[in-house]
Protein backbone atom coordinates (compact mmCIF):
# COMPACT_ATOMS: atom_id res chain seq x y z
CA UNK A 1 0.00 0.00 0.00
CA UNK A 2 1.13 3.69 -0.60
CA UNK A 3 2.61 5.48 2.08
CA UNK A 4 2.42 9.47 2.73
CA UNK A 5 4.12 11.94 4.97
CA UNK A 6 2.36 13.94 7.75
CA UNK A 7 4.61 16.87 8.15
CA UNK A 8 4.33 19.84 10.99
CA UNK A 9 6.12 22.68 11.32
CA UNK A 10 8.87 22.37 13.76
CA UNK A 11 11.66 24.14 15.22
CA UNK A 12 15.56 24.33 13.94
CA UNK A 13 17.36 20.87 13.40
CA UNK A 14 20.24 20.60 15.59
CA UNK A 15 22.00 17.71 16.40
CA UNK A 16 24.19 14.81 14.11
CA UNK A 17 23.34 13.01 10.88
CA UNK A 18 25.78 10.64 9.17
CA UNK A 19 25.77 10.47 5.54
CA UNK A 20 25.15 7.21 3.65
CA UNK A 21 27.09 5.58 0.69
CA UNK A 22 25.94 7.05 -2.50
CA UNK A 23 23.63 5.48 -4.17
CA UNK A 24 24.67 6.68 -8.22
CA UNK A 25 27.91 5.13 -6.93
CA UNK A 26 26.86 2.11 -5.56
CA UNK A 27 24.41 1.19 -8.95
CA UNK A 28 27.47 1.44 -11.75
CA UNK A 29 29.52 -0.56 -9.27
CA UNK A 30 27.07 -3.14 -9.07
CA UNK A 31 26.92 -3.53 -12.67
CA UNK A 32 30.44 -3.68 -13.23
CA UNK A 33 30.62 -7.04 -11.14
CA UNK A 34 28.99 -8.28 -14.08
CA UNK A 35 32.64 -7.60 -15.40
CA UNK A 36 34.35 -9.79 -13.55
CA UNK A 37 32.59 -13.23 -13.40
CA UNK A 38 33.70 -13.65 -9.64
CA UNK A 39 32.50 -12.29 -5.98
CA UNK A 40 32.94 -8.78 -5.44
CA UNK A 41 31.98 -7.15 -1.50
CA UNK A 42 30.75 -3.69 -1.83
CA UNK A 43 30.71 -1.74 1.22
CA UNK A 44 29.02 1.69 2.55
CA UNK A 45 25.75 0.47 0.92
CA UNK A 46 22.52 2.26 1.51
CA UNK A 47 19.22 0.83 2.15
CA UNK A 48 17.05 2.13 -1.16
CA UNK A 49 14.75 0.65 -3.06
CA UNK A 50 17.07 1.45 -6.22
CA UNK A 51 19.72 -0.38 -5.07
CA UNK A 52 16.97 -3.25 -4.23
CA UNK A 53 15.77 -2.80 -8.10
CA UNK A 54 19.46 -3.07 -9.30
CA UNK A 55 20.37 -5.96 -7.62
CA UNK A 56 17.36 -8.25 -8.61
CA UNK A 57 18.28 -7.07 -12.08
CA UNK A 58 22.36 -8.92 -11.65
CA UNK A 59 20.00 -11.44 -9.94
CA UNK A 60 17.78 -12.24 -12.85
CA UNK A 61 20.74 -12.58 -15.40
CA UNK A 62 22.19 -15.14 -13.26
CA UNK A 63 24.19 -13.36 -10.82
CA UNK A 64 23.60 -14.57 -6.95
CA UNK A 65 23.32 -11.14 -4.20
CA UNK A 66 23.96 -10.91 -0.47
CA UNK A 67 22.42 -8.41 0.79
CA UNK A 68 23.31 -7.35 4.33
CA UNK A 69 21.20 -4.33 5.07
CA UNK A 70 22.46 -3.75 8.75
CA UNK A 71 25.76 -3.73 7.96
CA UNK A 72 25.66 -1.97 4.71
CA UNK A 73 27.32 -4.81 2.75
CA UNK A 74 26.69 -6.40 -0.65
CA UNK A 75 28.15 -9.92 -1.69
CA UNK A 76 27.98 -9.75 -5.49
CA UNK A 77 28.95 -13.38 -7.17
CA UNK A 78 28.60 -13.17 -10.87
CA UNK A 79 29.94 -16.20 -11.75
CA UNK A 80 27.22 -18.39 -12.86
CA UNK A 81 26.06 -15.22 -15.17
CA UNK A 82 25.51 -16.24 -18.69
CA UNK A 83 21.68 -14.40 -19.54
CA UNK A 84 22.17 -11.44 -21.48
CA UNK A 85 18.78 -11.01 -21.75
CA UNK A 86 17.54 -8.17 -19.52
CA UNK A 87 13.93 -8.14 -18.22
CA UNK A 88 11.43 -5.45 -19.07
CA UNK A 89 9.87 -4.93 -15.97
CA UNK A 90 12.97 -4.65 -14.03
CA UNK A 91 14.66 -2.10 -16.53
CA UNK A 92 12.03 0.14 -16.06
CA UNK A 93 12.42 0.59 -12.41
CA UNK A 94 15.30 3.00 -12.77
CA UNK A 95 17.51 4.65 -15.45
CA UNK A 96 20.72 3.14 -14.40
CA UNK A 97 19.67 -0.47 -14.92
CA UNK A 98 20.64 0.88 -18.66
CA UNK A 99 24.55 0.43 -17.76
CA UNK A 100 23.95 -3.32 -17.97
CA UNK A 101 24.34 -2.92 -21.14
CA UNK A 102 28.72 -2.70 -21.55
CA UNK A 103 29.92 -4.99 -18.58
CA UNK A 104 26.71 -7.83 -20.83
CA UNK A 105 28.35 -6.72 -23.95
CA UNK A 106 32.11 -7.31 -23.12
CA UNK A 107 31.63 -10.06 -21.06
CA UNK A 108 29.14 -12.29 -22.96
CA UNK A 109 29.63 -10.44 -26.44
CA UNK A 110 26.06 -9.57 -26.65
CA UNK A 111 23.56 -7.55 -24.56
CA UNK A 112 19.81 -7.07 -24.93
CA UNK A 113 18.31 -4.58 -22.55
CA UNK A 114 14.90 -2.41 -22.89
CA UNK A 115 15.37 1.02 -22.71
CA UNK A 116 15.22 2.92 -19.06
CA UNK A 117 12.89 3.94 -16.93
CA UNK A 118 13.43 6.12 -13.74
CA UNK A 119 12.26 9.48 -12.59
CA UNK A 120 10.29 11.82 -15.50
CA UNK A 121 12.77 14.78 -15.40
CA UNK A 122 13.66 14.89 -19.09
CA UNK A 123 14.15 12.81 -22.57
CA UNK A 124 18.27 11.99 -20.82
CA UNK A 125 18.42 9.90 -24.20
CA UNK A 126 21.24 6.89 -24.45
CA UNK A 127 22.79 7.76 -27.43
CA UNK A 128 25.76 8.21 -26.90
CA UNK A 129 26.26 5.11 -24.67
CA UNK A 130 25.58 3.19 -28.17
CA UNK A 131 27.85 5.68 -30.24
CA UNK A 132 30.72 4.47 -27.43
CA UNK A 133 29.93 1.05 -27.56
CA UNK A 134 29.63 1.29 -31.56
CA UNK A 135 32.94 2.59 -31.82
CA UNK A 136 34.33 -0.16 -30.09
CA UNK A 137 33.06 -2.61 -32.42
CA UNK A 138 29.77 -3.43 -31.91
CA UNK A 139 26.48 -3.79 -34.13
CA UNK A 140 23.43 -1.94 -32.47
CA UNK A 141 20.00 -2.34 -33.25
CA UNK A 142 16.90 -1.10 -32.09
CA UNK A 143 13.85 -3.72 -32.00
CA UNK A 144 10.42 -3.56 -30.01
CA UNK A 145 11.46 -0.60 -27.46
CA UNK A 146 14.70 -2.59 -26.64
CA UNK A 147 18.45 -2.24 -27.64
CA UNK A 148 20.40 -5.37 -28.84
CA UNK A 149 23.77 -5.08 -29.16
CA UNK A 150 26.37 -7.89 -29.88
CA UNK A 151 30.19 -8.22 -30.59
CA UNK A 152 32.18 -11.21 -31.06
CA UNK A 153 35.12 -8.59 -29.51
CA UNK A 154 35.08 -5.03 -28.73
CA UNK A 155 38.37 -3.16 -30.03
CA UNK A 156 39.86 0.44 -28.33
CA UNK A 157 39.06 3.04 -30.10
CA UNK A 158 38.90 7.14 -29.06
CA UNK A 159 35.65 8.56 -28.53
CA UNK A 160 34.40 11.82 -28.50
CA UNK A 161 31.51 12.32 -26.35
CA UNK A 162 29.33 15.63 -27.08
CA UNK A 163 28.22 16.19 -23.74
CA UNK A 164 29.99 15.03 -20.62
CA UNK A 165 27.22 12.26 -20.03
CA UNK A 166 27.48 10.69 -16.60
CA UNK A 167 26.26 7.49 -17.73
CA UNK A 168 27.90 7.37 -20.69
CA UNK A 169 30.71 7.49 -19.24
CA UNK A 170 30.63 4.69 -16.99
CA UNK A 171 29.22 2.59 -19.37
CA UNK A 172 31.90 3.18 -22.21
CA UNK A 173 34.66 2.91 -19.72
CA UNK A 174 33.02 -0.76 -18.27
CA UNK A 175 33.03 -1.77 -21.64
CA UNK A 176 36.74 -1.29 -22.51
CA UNK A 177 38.04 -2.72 -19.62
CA UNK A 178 37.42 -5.87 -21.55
CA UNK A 179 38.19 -4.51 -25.08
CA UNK A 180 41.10 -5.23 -26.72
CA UNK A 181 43.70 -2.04 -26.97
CA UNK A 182 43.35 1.09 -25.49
CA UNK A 183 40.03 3.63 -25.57
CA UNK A 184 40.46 6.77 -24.65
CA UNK A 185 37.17 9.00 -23.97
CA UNK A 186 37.15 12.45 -24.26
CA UNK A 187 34.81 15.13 -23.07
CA UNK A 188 34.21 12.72 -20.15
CA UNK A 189 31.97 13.09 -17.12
CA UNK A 190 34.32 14.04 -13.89
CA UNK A 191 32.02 13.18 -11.55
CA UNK A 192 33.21 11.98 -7.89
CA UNK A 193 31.18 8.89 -8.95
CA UNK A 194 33.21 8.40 -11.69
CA UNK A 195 36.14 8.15 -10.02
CA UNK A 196 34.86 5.38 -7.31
CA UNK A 197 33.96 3.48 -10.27
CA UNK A 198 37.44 3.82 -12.03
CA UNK A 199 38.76 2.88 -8.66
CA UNK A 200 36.48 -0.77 -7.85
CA UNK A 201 37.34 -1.46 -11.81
CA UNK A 202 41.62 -0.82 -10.75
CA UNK A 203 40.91 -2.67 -7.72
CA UNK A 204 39.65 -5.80 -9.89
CA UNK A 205 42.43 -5.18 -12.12
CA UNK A 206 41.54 -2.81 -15.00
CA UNK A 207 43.73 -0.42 -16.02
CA UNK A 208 41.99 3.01 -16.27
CA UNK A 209 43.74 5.99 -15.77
CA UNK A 210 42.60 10.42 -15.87
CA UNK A 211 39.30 9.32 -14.05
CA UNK A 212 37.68 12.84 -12.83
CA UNK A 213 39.41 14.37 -15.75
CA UNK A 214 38.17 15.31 -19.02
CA UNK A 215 40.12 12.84 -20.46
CA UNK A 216 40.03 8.70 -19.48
CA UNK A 217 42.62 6.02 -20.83
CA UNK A 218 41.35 2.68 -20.76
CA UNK A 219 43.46 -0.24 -21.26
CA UNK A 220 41.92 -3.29 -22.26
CA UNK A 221 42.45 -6.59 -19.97
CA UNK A 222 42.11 -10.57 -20.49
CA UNK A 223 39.80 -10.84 -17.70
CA UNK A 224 38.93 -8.85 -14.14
CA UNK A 225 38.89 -10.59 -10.81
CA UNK A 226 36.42 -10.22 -8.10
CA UNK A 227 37.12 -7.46 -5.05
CA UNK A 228 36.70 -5.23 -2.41
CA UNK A 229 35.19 -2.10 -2.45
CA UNK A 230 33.81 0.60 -0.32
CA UNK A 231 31.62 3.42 -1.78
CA UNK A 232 32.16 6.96 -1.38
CA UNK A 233 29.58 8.83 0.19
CA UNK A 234 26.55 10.45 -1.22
CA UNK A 235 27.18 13.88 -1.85
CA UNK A 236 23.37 15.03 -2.42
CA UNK A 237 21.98 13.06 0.60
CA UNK A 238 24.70 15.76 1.89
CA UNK A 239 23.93 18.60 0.22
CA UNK A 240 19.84 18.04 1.00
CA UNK A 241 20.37 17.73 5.00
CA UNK A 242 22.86 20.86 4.72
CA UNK A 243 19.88 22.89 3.21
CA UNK A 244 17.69 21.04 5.82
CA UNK A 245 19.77 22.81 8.15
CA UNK A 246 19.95 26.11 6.58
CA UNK A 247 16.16 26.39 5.76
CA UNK A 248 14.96 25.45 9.67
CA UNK A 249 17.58 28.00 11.27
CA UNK A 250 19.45 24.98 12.15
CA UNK A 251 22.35 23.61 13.28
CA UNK A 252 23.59 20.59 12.19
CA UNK A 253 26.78 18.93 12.49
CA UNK A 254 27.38 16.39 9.21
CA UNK A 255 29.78 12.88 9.51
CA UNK A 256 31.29 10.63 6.65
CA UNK A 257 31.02 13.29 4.34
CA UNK A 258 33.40 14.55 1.75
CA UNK A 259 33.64 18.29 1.69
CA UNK A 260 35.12 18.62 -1.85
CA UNK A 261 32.61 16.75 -3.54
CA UNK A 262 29.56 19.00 -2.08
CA UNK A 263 32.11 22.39 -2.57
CA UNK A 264 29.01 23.82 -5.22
CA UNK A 265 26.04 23.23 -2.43
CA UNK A 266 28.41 24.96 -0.02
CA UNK A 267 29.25 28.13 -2.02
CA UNK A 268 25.89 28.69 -2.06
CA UNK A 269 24.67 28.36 1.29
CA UNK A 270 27.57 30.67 2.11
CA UNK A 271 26.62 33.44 -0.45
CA UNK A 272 22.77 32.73 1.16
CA UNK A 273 24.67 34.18 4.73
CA UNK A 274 24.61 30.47 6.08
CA UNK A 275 28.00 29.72 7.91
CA UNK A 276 29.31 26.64 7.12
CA UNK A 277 32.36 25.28 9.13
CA UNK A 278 34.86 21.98 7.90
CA UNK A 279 36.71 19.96 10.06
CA UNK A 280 38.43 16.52 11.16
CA UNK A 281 34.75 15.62 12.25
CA UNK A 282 32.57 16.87 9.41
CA UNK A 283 30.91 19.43 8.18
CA UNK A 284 28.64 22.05 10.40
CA UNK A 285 25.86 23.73 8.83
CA UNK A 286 24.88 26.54 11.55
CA UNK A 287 22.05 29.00 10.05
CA UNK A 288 20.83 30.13 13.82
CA UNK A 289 21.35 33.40 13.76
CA UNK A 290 21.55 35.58 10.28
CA UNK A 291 18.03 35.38 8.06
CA UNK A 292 18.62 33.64 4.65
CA UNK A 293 19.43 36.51 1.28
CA UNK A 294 18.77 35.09 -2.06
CA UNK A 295 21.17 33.67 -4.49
CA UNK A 296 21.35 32.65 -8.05
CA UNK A 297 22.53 29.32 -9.01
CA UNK A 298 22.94 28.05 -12.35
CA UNK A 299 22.66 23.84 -13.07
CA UNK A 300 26.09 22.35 -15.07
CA UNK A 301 27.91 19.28 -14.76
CA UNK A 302 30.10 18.36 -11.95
CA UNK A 303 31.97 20.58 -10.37
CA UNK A 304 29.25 22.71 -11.26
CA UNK A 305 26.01 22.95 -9.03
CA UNK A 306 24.29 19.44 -9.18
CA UNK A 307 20.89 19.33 -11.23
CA UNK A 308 20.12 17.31 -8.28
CA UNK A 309 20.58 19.95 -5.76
CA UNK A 310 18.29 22.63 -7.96
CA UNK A 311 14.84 21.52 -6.12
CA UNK A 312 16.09 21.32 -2.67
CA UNK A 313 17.96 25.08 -3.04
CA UNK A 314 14.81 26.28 -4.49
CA UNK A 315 13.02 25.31 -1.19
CA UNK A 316 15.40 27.67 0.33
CA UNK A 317 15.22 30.50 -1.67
CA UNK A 318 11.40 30.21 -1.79
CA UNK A 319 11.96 31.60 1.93
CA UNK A 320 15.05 33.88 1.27
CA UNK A 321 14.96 37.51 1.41
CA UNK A 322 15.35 38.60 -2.02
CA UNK A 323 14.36 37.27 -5.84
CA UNK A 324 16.86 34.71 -7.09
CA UNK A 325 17.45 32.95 -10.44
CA UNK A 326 17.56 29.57 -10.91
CA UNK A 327 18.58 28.17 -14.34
CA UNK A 328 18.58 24.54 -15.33
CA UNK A 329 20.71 23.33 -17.99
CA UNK A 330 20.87 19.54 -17.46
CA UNK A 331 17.31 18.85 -17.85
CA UNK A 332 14.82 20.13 -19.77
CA UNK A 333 11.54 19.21 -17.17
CA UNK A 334 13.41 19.55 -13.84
CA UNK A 335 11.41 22.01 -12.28
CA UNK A 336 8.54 19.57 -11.80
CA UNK A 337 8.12 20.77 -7.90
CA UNK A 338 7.37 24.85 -8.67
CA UNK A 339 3.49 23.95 -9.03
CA UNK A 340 3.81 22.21 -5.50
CA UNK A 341 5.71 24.45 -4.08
CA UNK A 342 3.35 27.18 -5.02
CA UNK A 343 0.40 25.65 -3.25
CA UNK A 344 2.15 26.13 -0.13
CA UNK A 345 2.74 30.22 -0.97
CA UNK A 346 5.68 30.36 -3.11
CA UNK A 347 6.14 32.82 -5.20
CA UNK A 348 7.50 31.39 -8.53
CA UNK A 349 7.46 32.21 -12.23
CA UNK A 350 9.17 30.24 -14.72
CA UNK A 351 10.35 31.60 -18.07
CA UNK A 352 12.01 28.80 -20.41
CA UNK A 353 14.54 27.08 -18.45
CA UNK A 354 15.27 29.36 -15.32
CA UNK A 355 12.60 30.02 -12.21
CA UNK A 356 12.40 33.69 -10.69
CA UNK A 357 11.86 32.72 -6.82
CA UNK A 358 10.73 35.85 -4.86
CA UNK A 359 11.05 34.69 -1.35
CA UNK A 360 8.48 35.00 1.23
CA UNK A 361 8.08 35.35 4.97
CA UNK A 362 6.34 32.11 5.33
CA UNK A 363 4.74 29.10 3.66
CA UNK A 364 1.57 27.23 4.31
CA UNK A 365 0.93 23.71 5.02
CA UNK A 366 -0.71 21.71 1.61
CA UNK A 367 -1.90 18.62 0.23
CA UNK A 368 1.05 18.48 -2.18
CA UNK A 369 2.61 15.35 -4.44
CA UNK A 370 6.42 13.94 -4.74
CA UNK A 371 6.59 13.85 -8.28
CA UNK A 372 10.11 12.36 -8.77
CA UNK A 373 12.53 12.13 -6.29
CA UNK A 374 14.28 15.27 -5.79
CA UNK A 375 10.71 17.34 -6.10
CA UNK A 376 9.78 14.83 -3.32
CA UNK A 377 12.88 16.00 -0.80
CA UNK A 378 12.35 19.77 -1.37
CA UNK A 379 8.86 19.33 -0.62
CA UNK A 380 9.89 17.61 2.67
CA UNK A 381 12.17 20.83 3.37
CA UNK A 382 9.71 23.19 2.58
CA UNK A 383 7.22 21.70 5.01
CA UNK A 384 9.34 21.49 7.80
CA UNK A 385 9.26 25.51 8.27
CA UNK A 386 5.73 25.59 6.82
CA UNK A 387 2.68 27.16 8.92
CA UNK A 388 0.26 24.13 9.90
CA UNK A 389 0.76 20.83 8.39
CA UNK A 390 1.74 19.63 4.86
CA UNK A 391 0.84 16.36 3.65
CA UNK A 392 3.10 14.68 0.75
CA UNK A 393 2.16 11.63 -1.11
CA UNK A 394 4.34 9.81 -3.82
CA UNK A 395 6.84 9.53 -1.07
CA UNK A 396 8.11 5.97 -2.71
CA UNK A 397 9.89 8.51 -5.37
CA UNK A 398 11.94 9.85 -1.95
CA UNK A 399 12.69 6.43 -0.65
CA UNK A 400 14.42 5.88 -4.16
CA UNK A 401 16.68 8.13 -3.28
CA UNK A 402 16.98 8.85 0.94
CA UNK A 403 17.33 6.00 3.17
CA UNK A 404 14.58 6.44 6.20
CA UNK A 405 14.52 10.54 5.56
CA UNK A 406 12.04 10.52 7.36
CA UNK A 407 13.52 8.62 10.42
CA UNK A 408 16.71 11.10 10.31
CA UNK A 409 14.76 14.43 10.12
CA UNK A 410 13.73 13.35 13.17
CA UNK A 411 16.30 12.57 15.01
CA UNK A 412 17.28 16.10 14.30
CA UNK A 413 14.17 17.86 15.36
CA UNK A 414 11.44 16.96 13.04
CA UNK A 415 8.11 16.43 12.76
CA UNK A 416 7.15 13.68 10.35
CA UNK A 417 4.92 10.73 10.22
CA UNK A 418 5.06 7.93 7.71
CA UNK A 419 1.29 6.57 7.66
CA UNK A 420 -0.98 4.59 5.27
CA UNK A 421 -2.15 6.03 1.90
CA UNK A 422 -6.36 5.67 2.51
């Protein structure tokens, strides 16, 4: 049955919250264990349902998962894989399921996996993780809303991506682990999750090298072996308890958290007047005592400001003192939580691809919808400094995403209840 949150207003958060592994590390990882036909432990794991979705999908081509949830740990043996036949229903849980598709091709020499599914925040189109994998070698087709691709070997080759695709990315540089020769990818994604994944792929005994550069060398092996690996931790579970902090008046000390890869969220909150303190022990978000000015941000590419940080920071500016700017650039239908947010009094206009936030004195408790899962966690923010009591459905977008949010917020001050839908 659906579940809902019950939301009242409540005070500043103050206390500790430890961050989680991330989960956009933790689902290319996964699917690179495909790669190397042994066991592989990943550690730092969170509790989502994507990572739930991801792992039935190694499951169902023949791969066997362990799944400690306490501890965090996943026991990936691959193998007895030999189906390179992905199901349909699975697929469409989630958009990453779609990186099946090079650690399938260059292990078995042919993949056949439906196109993704996943939150509705734009077209995100795979093309160019089949111009990659097609300039390595292999023959692509397109048949009945799935992609087959097959390859009796996949050859090095230097590719040229047009836009510095995350996904892409990882899936071009799974695939010539196994390739034979060097690829070199250019115009890469330098993503902190990028990097983890070049690191479990070294640690199984790839050779990539210039990961979290624009530029990744990929040296082609016989085989991988299975390994150990622990995750890095999730940099927007980070960057949405930060604003958390900053939006209740808060102060909040963050642990297991790595204060270079959230650098863009913290800019911001600093040029908002919210003091933000490193040290050996974390990060401290303390917005007690100064009231919140508007700021513009602008969406790019890592190190830019995450696209998946825009909804959360326009909670925050939706109570700011000032009009800000907020410009997408990664998505085209990202700002899918303006009409919610504006049932609870804020004052939002968009034009094209940016959103003109005048910021109010208060919001106002609504019946309001997570449409996706980013929409879903600013909505959470919002209500937790709204007047009277906001009530958010769709929250199974949010669990996608946040392990127990709910449960955390808490801990810190909050005032949420996860009940029955009806």
């Amino acid at each position: 049955m659906a579940e809902k949150f019950i939301i009242k207003p409540s005070g500043p958060l103050k206390g500790q919250v430890e961050i989680g592994g991330a989960k956009n590390a933790v689902l290319p990882v996964l699917a690179g264990s495909i790669l190397t036909g042994q066991h592989c432990r990943i550690s730092n794991v969170p509790n989502l349902s994507d990572v739930e979705s991801m792992s039935e999908l190694v499951e169902s081509l023949g791969g066997h998962i362990t799944w400690n949830r306490a501890k965090g740990i996943i026991d990936a043996d691959t193998t007895n894989l030999q189906k390179y036949d992905a199901a349909y229903e699975l697929v469409g849980k989630l958009r990453a399921s779609f990186l099946i598709i090079g650690p399938l091709l260059a292990r078995l020499g042919r993949a056949r996996v439906p196109l993704p599914g996943g939150c509705a925040i734009g077209t995100r189109p795979v093309d160019l993780h089949l111009k990659g994998l097609a300039a390595m070698g292999a023959e692509i087709e397109h048949v009945h809303g799935y992609v087959e691709a097959k390859a009796k070997h996949l050859t090095g080759a230097k590719i040229y991506l047009d836009f510095p695709s995350v996904g892409a990315t990882e899936t071009i540089m799974m695939a010539a682990t196994l390739a034979k020769g060097q690829t070199i990818i250019e115009n890469a994604a330098v993503e902190p999750e990028i990097v983890d994944l070049a690191n479990f792929l070294n640690t199984a005994g790839a050779e990539v090298r210039g990961a979290g550069t624009d530029t990744i060398k990929i040296t082609g092996q016989q085989g991988l072996k299975g390994t150990n690996h622990t995750v890095i931790p999730d940099r927007i579970e980070a960057g949405t308890f930060m604003v958390a902090a900053a939006l209740t008046g808060g102060d909040v000390l963050l642990t297991n958290v790595m204060s270079d890869h959230v650098k863009p969220v913290t800019a911001k909150l600093k040029e908002s007047n919210v003091q933000v303190e490193e040290s050996q022990e974390g990060i401290r978000v303390n917005a007690t005592s100064d009231q919140i000015i508007a700021a513009d941000i602008k969406t790019l590419p890592y190190p830019g400001f995450p696209t998946d940080m825009q909804a959360q920071f326009m909670s925050l500016m939706a109570k700011a003192k000032g009009t800000s700017v907020i410009t997408e650039t990664v998505f085209e239908n990202r700002f899918m939580q303006v009409g919610e947010l504006k049932r609870m009094g804020a004052v939002i206009k968009i034009e094209s691809r940016s959103a003109i936030i005048e910021g109010v004195d208060q919001l106002t408790g609504a019946q309001v919808n997570a449409t996706d899962l980013r929409a879903g966690a600013a909505l959470v923010l919002a209500a937790l400094t709204a007047k009277e009591s906001t009530e958010i459905s769709g929250i199974c977008h949010i669990d996608r995403g946040y392990h127990l949010l709910d449960v955390r917020l808490n801990q810190l001050g909050a005032k949420i209840e996860r009940v029955k839908e009806g």
